[in-house]
N, C-alpha and C. Protein backbone atom coordinates (compact mmCIF):
# COMPACT_ATOMS: atom_id res chain seq x y z
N UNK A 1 0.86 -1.18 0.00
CA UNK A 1 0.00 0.00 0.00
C UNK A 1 0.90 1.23 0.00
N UNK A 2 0.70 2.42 -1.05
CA UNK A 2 1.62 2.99 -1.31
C UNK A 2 1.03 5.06 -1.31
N UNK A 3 -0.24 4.62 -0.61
CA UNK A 3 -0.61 6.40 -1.04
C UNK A 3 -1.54 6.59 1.04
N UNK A 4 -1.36 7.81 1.06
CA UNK A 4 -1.80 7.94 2.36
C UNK A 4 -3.24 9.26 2.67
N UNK A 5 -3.77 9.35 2.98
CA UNK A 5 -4.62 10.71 3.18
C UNK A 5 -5.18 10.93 4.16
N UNK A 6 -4.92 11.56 4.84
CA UNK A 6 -5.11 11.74 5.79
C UNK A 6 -6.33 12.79 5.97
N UNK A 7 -7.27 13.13 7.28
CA UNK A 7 -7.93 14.13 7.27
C UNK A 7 -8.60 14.22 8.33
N UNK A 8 -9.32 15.42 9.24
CA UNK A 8 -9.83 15.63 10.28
C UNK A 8 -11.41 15.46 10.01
N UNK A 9 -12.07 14.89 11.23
CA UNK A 9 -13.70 15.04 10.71
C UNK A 9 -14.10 15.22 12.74
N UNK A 10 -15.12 16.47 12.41
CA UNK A 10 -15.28 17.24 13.34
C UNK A 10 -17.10 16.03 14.00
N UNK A 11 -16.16 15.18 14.69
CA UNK A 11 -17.58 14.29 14.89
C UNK A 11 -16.45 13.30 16.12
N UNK A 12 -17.81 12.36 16.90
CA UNK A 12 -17.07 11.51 17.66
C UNK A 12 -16.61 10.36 17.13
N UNK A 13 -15.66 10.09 17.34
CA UNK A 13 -14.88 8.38 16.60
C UNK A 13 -15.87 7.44 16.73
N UNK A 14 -16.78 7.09 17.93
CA UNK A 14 -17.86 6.04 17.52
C UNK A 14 -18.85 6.61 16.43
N UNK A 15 -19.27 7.73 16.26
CA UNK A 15 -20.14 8.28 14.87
C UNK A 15 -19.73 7.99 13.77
N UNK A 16 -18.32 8.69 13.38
CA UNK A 16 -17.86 8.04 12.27
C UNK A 16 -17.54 6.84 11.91
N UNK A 17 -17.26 5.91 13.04
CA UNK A 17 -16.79 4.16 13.22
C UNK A 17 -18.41 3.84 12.59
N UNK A 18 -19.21 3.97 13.05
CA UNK A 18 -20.48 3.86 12.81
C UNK A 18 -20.91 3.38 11.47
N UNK A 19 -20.49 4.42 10.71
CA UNK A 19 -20.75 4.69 8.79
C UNK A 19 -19.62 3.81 8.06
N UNK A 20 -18.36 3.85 8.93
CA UNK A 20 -17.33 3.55 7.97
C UNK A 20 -17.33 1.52 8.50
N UNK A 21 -17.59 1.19 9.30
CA UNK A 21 -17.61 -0.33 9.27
C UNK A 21 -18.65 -0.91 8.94
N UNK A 22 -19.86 -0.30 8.53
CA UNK A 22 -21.12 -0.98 7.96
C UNK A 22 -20.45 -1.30 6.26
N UNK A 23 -19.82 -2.17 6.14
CA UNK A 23 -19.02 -2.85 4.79
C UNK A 23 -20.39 -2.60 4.01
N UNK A 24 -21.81 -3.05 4.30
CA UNK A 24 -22.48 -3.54 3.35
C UNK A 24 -23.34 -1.57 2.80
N UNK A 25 -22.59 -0.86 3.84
CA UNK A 25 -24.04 0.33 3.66
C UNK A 25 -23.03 1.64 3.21
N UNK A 26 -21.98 0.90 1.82
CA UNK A 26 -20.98 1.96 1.44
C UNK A 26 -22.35 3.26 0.75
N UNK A 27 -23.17 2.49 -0.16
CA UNK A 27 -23.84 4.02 -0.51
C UNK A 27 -24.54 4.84 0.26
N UNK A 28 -24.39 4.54 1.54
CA UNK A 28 -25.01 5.92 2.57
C UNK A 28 -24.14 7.06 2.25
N UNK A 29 -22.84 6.75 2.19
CA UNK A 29 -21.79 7.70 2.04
C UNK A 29 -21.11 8.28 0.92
N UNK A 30 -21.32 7.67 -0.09
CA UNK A 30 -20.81 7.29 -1.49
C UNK A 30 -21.50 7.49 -2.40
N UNK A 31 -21.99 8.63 -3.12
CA UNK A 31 -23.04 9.46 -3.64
C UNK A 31 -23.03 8.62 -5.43
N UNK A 32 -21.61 8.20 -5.82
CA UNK A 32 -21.48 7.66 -6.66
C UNK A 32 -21.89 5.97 -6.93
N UNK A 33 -22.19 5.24 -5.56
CA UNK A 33 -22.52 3.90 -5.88
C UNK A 33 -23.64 3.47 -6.43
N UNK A 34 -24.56 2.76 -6.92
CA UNK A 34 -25.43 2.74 -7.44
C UNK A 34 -26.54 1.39 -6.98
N UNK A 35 -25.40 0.47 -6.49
CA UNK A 35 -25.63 -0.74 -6.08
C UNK A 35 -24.50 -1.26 -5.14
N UNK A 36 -24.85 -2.13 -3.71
CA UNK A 36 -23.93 -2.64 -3.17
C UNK A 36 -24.30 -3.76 -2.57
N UNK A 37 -23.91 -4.72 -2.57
CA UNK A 37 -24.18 -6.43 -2.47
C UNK A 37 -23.10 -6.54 -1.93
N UNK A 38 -23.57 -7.28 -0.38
CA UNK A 38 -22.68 -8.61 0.40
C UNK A 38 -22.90 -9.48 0.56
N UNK A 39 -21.66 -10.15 0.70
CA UNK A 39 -22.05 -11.75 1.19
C UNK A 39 -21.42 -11.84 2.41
N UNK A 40 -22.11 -12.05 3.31
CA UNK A 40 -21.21 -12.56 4.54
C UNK A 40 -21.30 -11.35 5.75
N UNK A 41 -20.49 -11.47 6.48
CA UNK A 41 -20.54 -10.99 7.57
C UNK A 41 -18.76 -10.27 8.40
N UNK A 42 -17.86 -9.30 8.95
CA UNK A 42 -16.89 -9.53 9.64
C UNK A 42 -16.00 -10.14 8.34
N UNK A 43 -14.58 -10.13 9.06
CA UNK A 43 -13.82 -10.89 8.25
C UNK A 43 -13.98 -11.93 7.01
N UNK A 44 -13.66 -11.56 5.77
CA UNK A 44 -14.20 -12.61 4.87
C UNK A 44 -15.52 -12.27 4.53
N UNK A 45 -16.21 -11.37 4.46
CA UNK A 45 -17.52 -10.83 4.08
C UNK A 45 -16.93 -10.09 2.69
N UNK A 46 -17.38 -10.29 1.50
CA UNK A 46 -17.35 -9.78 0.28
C UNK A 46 -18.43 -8.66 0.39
N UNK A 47 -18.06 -7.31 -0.66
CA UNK A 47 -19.22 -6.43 -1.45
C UNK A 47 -18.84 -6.25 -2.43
N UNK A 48 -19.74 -6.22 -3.14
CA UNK A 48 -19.85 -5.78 -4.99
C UNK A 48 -20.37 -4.49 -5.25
N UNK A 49 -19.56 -3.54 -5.28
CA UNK A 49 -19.93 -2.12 -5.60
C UNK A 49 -19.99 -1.39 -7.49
N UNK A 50 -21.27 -1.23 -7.41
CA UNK A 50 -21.67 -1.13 -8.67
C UNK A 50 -21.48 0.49 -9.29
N UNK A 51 -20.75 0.95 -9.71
CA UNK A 51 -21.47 2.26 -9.91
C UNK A 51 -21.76 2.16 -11.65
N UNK A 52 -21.82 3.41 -12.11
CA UNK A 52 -22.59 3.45 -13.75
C UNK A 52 -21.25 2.86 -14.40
N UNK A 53 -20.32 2.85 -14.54
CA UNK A 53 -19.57 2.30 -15.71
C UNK A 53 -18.89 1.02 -15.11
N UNK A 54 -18.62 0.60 -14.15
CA UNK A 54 -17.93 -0.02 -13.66
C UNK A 54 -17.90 -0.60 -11.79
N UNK A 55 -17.50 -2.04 -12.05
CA UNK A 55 -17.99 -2.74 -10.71
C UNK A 55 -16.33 -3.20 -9.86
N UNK A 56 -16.19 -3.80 -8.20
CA UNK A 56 -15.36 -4.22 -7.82
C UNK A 56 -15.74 -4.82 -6.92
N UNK A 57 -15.32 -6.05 -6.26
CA UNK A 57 -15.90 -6.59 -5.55
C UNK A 57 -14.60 -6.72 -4.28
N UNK A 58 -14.50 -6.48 -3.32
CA UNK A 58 -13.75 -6.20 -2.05
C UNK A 58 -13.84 -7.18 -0.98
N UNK A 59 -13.12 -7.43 -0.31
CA UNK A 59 -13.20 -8.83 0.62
C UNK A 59 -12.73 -7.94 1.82
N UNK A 60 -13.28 -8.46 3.21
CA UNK A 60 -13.16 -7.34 4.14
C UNK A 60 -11.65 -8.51 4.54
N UNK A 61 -10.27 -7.84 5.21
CA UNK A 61 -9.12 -8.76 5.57
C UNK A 61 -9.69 -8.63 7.28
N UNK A 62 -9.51 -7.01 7.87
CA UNK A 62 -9.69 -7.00 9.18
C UNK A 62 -10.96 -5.85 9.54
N UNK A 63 -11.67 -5.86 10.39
CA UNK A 63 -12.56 -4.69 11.23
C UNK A 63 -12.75 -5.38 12.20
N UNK A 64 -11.86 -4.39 12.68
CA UNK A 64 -11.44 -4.25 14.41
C UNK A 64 -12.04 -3.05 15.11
N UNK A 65 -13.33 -2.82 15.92
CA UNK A 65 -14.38 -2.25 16.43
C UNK A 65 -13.28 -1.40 17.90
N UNK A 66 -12.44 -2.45 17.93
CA UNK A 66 -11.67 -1.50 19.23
C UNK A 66 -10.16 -0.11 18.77
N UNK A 67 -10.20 -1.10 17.94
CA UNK A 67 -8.41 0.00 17.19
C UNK A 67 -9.46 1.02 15.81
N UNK A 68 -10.62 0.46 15.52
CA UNK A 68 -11.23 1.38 14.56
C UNK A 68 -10.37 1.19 13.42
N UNK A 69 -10.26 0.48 12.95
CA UNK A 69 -9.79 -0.42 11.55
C UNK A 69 -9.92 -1.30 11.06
N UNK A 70 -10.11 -0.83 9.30
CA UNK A 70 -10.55 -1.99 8.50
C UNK A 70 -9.78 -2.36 7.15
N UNK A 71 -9.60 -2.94 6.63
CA UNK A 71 -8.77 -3.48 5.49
C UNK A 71 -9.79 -4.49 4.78
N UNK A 72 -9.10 -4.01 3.52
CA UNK A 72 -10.02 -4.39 2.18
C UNK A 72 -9.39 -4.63 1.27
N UNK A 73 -9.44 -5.78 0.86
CA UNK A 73 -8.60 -6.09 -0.42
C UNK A 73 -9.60 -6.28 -1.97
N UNK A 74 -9.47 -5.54 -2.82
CA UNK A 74 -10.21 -5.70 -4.35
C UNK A 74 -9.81 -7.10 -4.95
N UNK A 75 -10.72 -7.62 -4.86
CA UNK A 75 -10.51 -9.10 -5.48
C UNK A 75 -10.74 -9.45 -6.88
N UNK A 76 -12.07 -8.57 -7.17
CA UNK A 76 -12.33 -8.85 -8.54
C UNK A 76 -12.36 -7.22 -9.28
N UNK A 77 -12.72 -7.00 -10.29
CA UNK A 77 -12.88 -5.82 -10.67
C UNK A 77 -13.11 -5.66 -12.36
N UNK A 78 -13.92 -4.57 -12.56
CA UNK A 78 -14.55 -5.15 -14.19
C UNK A 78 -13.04 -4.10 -14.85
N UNK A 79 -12.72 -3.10 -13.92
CA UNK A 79 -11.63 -2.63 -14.30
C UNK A 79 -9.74 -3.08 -14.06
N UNK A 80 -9.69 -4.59 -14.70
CA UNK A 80 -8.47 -4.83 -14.31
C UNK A 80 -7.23 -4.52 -13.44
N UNK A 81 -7.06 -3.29 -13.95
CA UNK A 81 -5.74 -2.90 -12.64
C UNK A 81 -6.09 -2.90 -11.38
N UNK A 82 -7.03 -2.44 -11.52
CA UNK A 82 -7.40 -2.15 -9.61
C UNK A 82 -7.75 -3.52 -8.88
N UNK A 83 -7.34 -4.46 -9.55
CA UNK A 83 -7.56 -5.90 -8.77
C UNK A 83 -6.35 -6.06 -8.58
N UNK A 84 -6.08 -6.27 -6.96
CA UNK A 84 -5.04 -6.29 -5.78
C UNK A 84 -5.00 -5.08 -4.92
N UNK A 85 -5.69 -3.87 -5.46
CA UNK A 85 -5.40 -2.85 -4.43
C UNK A 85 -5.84 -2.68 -3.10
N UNK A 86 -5.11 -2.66 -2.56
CA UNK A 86 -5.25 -3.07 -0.99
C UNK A 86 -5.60 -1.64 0.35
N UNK A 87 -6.56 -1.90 1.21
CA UNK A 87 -6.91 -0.30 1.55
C UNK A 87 -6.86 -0.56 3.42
N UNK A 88 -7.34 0.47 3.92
CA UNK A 88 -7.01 0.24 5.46
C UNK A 88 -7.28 1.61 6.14
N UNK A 89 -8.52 1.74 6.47
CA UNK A 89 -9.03 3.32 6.62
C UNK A 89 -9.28 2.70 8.56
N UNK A 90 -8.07 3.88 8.97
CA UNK A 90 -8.07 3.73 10.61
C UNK A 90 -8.54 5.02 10.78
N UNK A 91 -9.46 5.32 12.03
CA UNK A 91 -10.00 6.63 13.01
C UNK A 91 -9.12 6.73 14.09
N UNK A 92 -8.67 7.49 14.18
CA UNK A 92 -8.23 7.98 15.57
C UNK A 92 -8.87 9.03 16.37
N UNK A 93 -9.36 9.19 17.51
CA UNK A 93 -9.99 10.06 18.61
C UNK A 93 -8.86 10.95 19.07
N UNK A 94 -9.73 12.35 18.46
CA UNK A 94 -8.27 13.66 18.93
C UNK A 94 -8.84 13.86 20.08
N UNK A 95 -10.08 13.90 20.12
CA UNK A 95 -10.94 14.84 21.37
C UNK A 95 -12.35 13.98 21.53
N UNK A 96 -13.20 14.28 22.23
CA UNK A 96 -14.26 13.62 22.63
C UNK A 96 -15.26 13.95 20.99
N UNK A 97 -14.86 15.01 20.59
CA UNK A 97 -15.85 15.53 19.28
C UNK A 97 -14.91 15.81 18.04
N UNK A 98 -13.35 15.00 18.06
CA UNK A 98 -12.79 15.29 16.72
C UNK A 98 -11.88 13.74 16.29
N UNK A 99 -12.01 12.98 15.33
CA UNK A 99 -11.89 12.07 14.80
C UNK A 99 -10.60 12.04 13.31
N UNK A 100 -9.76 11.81 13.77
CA UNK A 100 -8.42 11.73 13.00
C UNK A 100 -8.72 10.47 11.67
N UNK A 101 -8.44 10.74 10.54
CA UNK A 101 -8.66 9.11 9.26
C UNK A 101 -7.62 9.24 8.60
N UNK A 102 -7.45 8.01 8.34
CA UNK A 102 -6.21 8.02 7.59
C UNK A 102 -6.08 6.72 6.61
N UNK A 103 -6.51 7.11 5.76
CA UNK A 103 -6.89 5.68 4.24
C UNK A 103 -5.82 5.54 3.93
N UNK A 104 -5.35 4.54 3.61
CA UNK A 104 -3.97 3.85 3.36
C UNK A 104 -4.35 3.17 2.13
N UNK A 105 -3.69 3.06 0.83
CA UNK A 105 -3.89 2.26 -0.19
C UNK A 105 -3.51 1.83 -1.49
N UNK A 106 -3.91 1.30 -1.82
CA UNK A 106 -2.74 1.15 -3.62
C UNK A 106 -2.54 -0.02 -3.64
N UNK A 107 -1.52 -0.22 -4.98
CA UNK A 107 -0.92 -1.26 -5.35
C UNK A 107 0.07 -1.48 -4.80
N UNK A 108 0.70 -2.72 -4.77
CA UNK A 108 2.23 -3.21 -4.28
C UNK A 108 3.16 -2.52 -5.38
N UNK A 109 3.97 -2.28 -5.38
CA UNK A 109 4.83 -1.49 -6.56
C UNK A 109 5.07 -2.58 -7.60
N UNK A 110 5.51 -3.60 -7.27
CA UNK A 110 5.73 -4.70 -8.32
C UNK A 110 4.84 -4.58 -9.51
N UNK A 111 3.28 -4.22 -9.06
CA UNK A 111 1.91 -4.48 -9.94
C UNK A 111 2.57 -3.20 -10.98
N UNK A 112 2.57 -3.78 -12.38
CA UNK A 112 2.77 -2.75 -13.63
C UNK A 112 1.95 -1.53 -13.49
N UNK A 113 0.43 -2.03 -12.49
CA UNK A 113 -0.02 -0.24 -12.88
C UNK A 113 -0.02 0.27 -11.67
N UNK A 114 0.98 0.05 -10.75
CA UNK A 114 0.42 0.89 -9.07
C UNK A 114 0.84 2.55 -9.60
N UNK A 115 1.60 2.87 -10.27
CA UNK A 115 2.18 4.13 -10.57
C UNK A 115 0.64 4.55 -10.74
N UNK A 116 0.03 4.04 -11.78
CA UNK A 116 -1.40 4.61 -12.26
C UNK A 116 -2.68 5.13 -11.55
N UNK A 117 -2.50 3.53 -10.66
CA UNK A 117 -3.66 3.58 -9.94
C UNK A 117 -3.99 4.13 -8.62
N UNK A 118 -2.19 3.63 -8.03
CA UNK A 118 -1.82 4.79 -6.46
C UNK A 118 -2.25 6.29 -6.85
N UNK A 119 -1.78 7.08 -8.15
CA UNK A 119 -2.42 8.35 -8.46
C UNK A 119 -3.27 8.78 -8.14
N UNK A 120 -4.17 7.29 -8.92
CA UNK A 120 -5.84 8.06 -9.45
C UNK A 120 -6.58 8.05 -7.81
N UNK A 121 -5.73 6.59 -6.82
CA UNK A 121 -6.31 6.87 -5.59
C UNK A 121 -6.12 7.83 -4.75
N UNK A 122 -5.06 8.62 -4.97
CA UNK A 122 -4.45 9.40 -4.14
C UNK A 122 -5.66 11.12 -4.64
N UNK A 123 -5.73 10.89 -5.28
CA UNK A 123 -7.34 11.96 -5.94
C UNK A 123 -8.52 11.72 -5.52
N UNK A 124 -8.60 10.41 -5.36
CA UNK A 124 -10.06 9.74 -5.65
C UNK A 124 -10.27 9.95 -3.77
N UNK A 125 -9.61 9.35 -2.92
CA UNK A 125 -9.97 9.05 -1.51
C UNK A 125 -10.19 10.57 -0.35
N UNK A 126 -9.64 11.96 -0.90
CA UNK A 126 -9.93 13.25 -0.31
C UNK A 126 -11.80 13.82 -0.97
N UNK A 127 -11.86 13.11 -1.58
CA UNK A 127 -13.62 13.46 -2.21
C UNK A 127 -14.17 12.33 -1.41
N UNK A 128 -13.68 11.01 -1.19
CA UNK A 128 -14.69 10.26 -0.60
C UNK A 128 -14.95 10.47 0.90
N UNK A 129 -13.57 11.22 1.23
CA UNK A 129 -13.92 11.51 3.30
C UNK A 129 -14.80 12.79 2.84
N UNK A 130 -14.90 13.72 1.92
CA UNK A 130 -15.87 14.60 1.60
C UNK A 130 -17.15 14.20 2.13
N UNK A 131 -17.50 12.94 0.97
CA UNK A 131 -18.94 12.33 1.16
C UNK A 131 -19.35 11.96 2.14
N UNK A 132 -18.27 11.02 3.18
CA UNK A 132 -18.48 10.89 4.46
C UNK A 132 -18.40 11.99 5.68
N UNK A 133 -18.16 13.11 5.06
CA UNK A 133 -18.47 14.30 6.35
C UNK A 133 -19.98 14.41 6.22
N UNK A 134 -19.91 14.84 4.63
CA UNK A 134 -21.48 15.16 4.42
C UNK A 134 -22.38 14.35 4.98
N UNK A 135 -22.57 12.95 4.92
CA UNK A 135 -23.04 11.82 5.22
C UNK A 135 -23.15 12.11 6.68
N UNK A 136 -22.17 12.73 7.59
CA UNK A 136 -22.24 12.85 9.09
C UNK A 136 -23.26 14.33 9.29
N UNK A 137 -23.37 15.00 8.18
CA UNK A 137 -24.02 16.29 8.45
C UNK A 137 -22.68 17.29 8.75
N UNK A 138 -21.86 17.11 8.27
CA UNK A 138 -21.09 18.03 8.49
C UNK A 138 -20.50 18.76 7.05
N UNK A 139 -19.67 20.22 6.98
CA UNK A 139 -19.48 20.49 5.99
C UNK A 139 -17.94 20.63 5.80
N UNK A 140 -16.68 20.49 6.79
CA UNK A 140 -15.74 20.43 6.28
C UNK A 140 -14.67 19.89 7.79
């Protein structure tokens, strides 16, 4: 895992823990999904996230309810490269009402397209804690 982002969200760490470990209820937050299907439950629980051009299906590795971390590995994907990219979005508690995140993710460097795809994630994951402020009712 090779890209980092970090960001503040003005809410309590169980609020945001809340939104971000429901694996199966990514489009509460995620304005772009269209469809989301699981199988399973905890560790080893798959989702299939649909949006308009393109699907990926994610396998949960860890969600850990006490350290507030989860890891996700892309297993399948209708968009080739991004199958192996590996993710790991931890909360940390600054204050009783401020919540530290920090998405971790990408390709292994070996993979021919992590140059590509670490990029496009390193763009893509500061709009999605966006959606999830909004999602909390908050605006920045």
């Amino acid at each position: 895992m090779t890209i980092v982002v970090t960001d503040f969200i003005k809410a309590p760490i169980e609020r945001v823990w809340t939104i971000v470990a429901d694996f199966g209820g990514l489009k509460c937050w995620h304005p772009e999904v269209i469809r989301c299907e699981t199988v399973g439950d905890g560790v080893g629980a798959l989702r299939t996230v649909h949006f308009h051009d393109w699907w990926a299906t994610e396998r949960v590795e860890r969600l850990d309810g006490l350290e507030h971390v989860i890891k996700y590995t892309v297993v399948e994907c209708s968009r080739a490269a991004n199958i192996g990219v590996k993710g790991c979005i931890t909360l940390t508690p600054l204050s009783a009402t401020s919540t530290r995140i920090d998405w971790v993710a990408g390709l292994d460097l070996y993979s021919e397209h992590a140059a590509d795809v670490n990029m496009a994630l390193k763009a893509y994951y500061p709009t999605r804690i966006g959606h999830l402020k909004a999602a909390l009712g908050l605006l920045g």
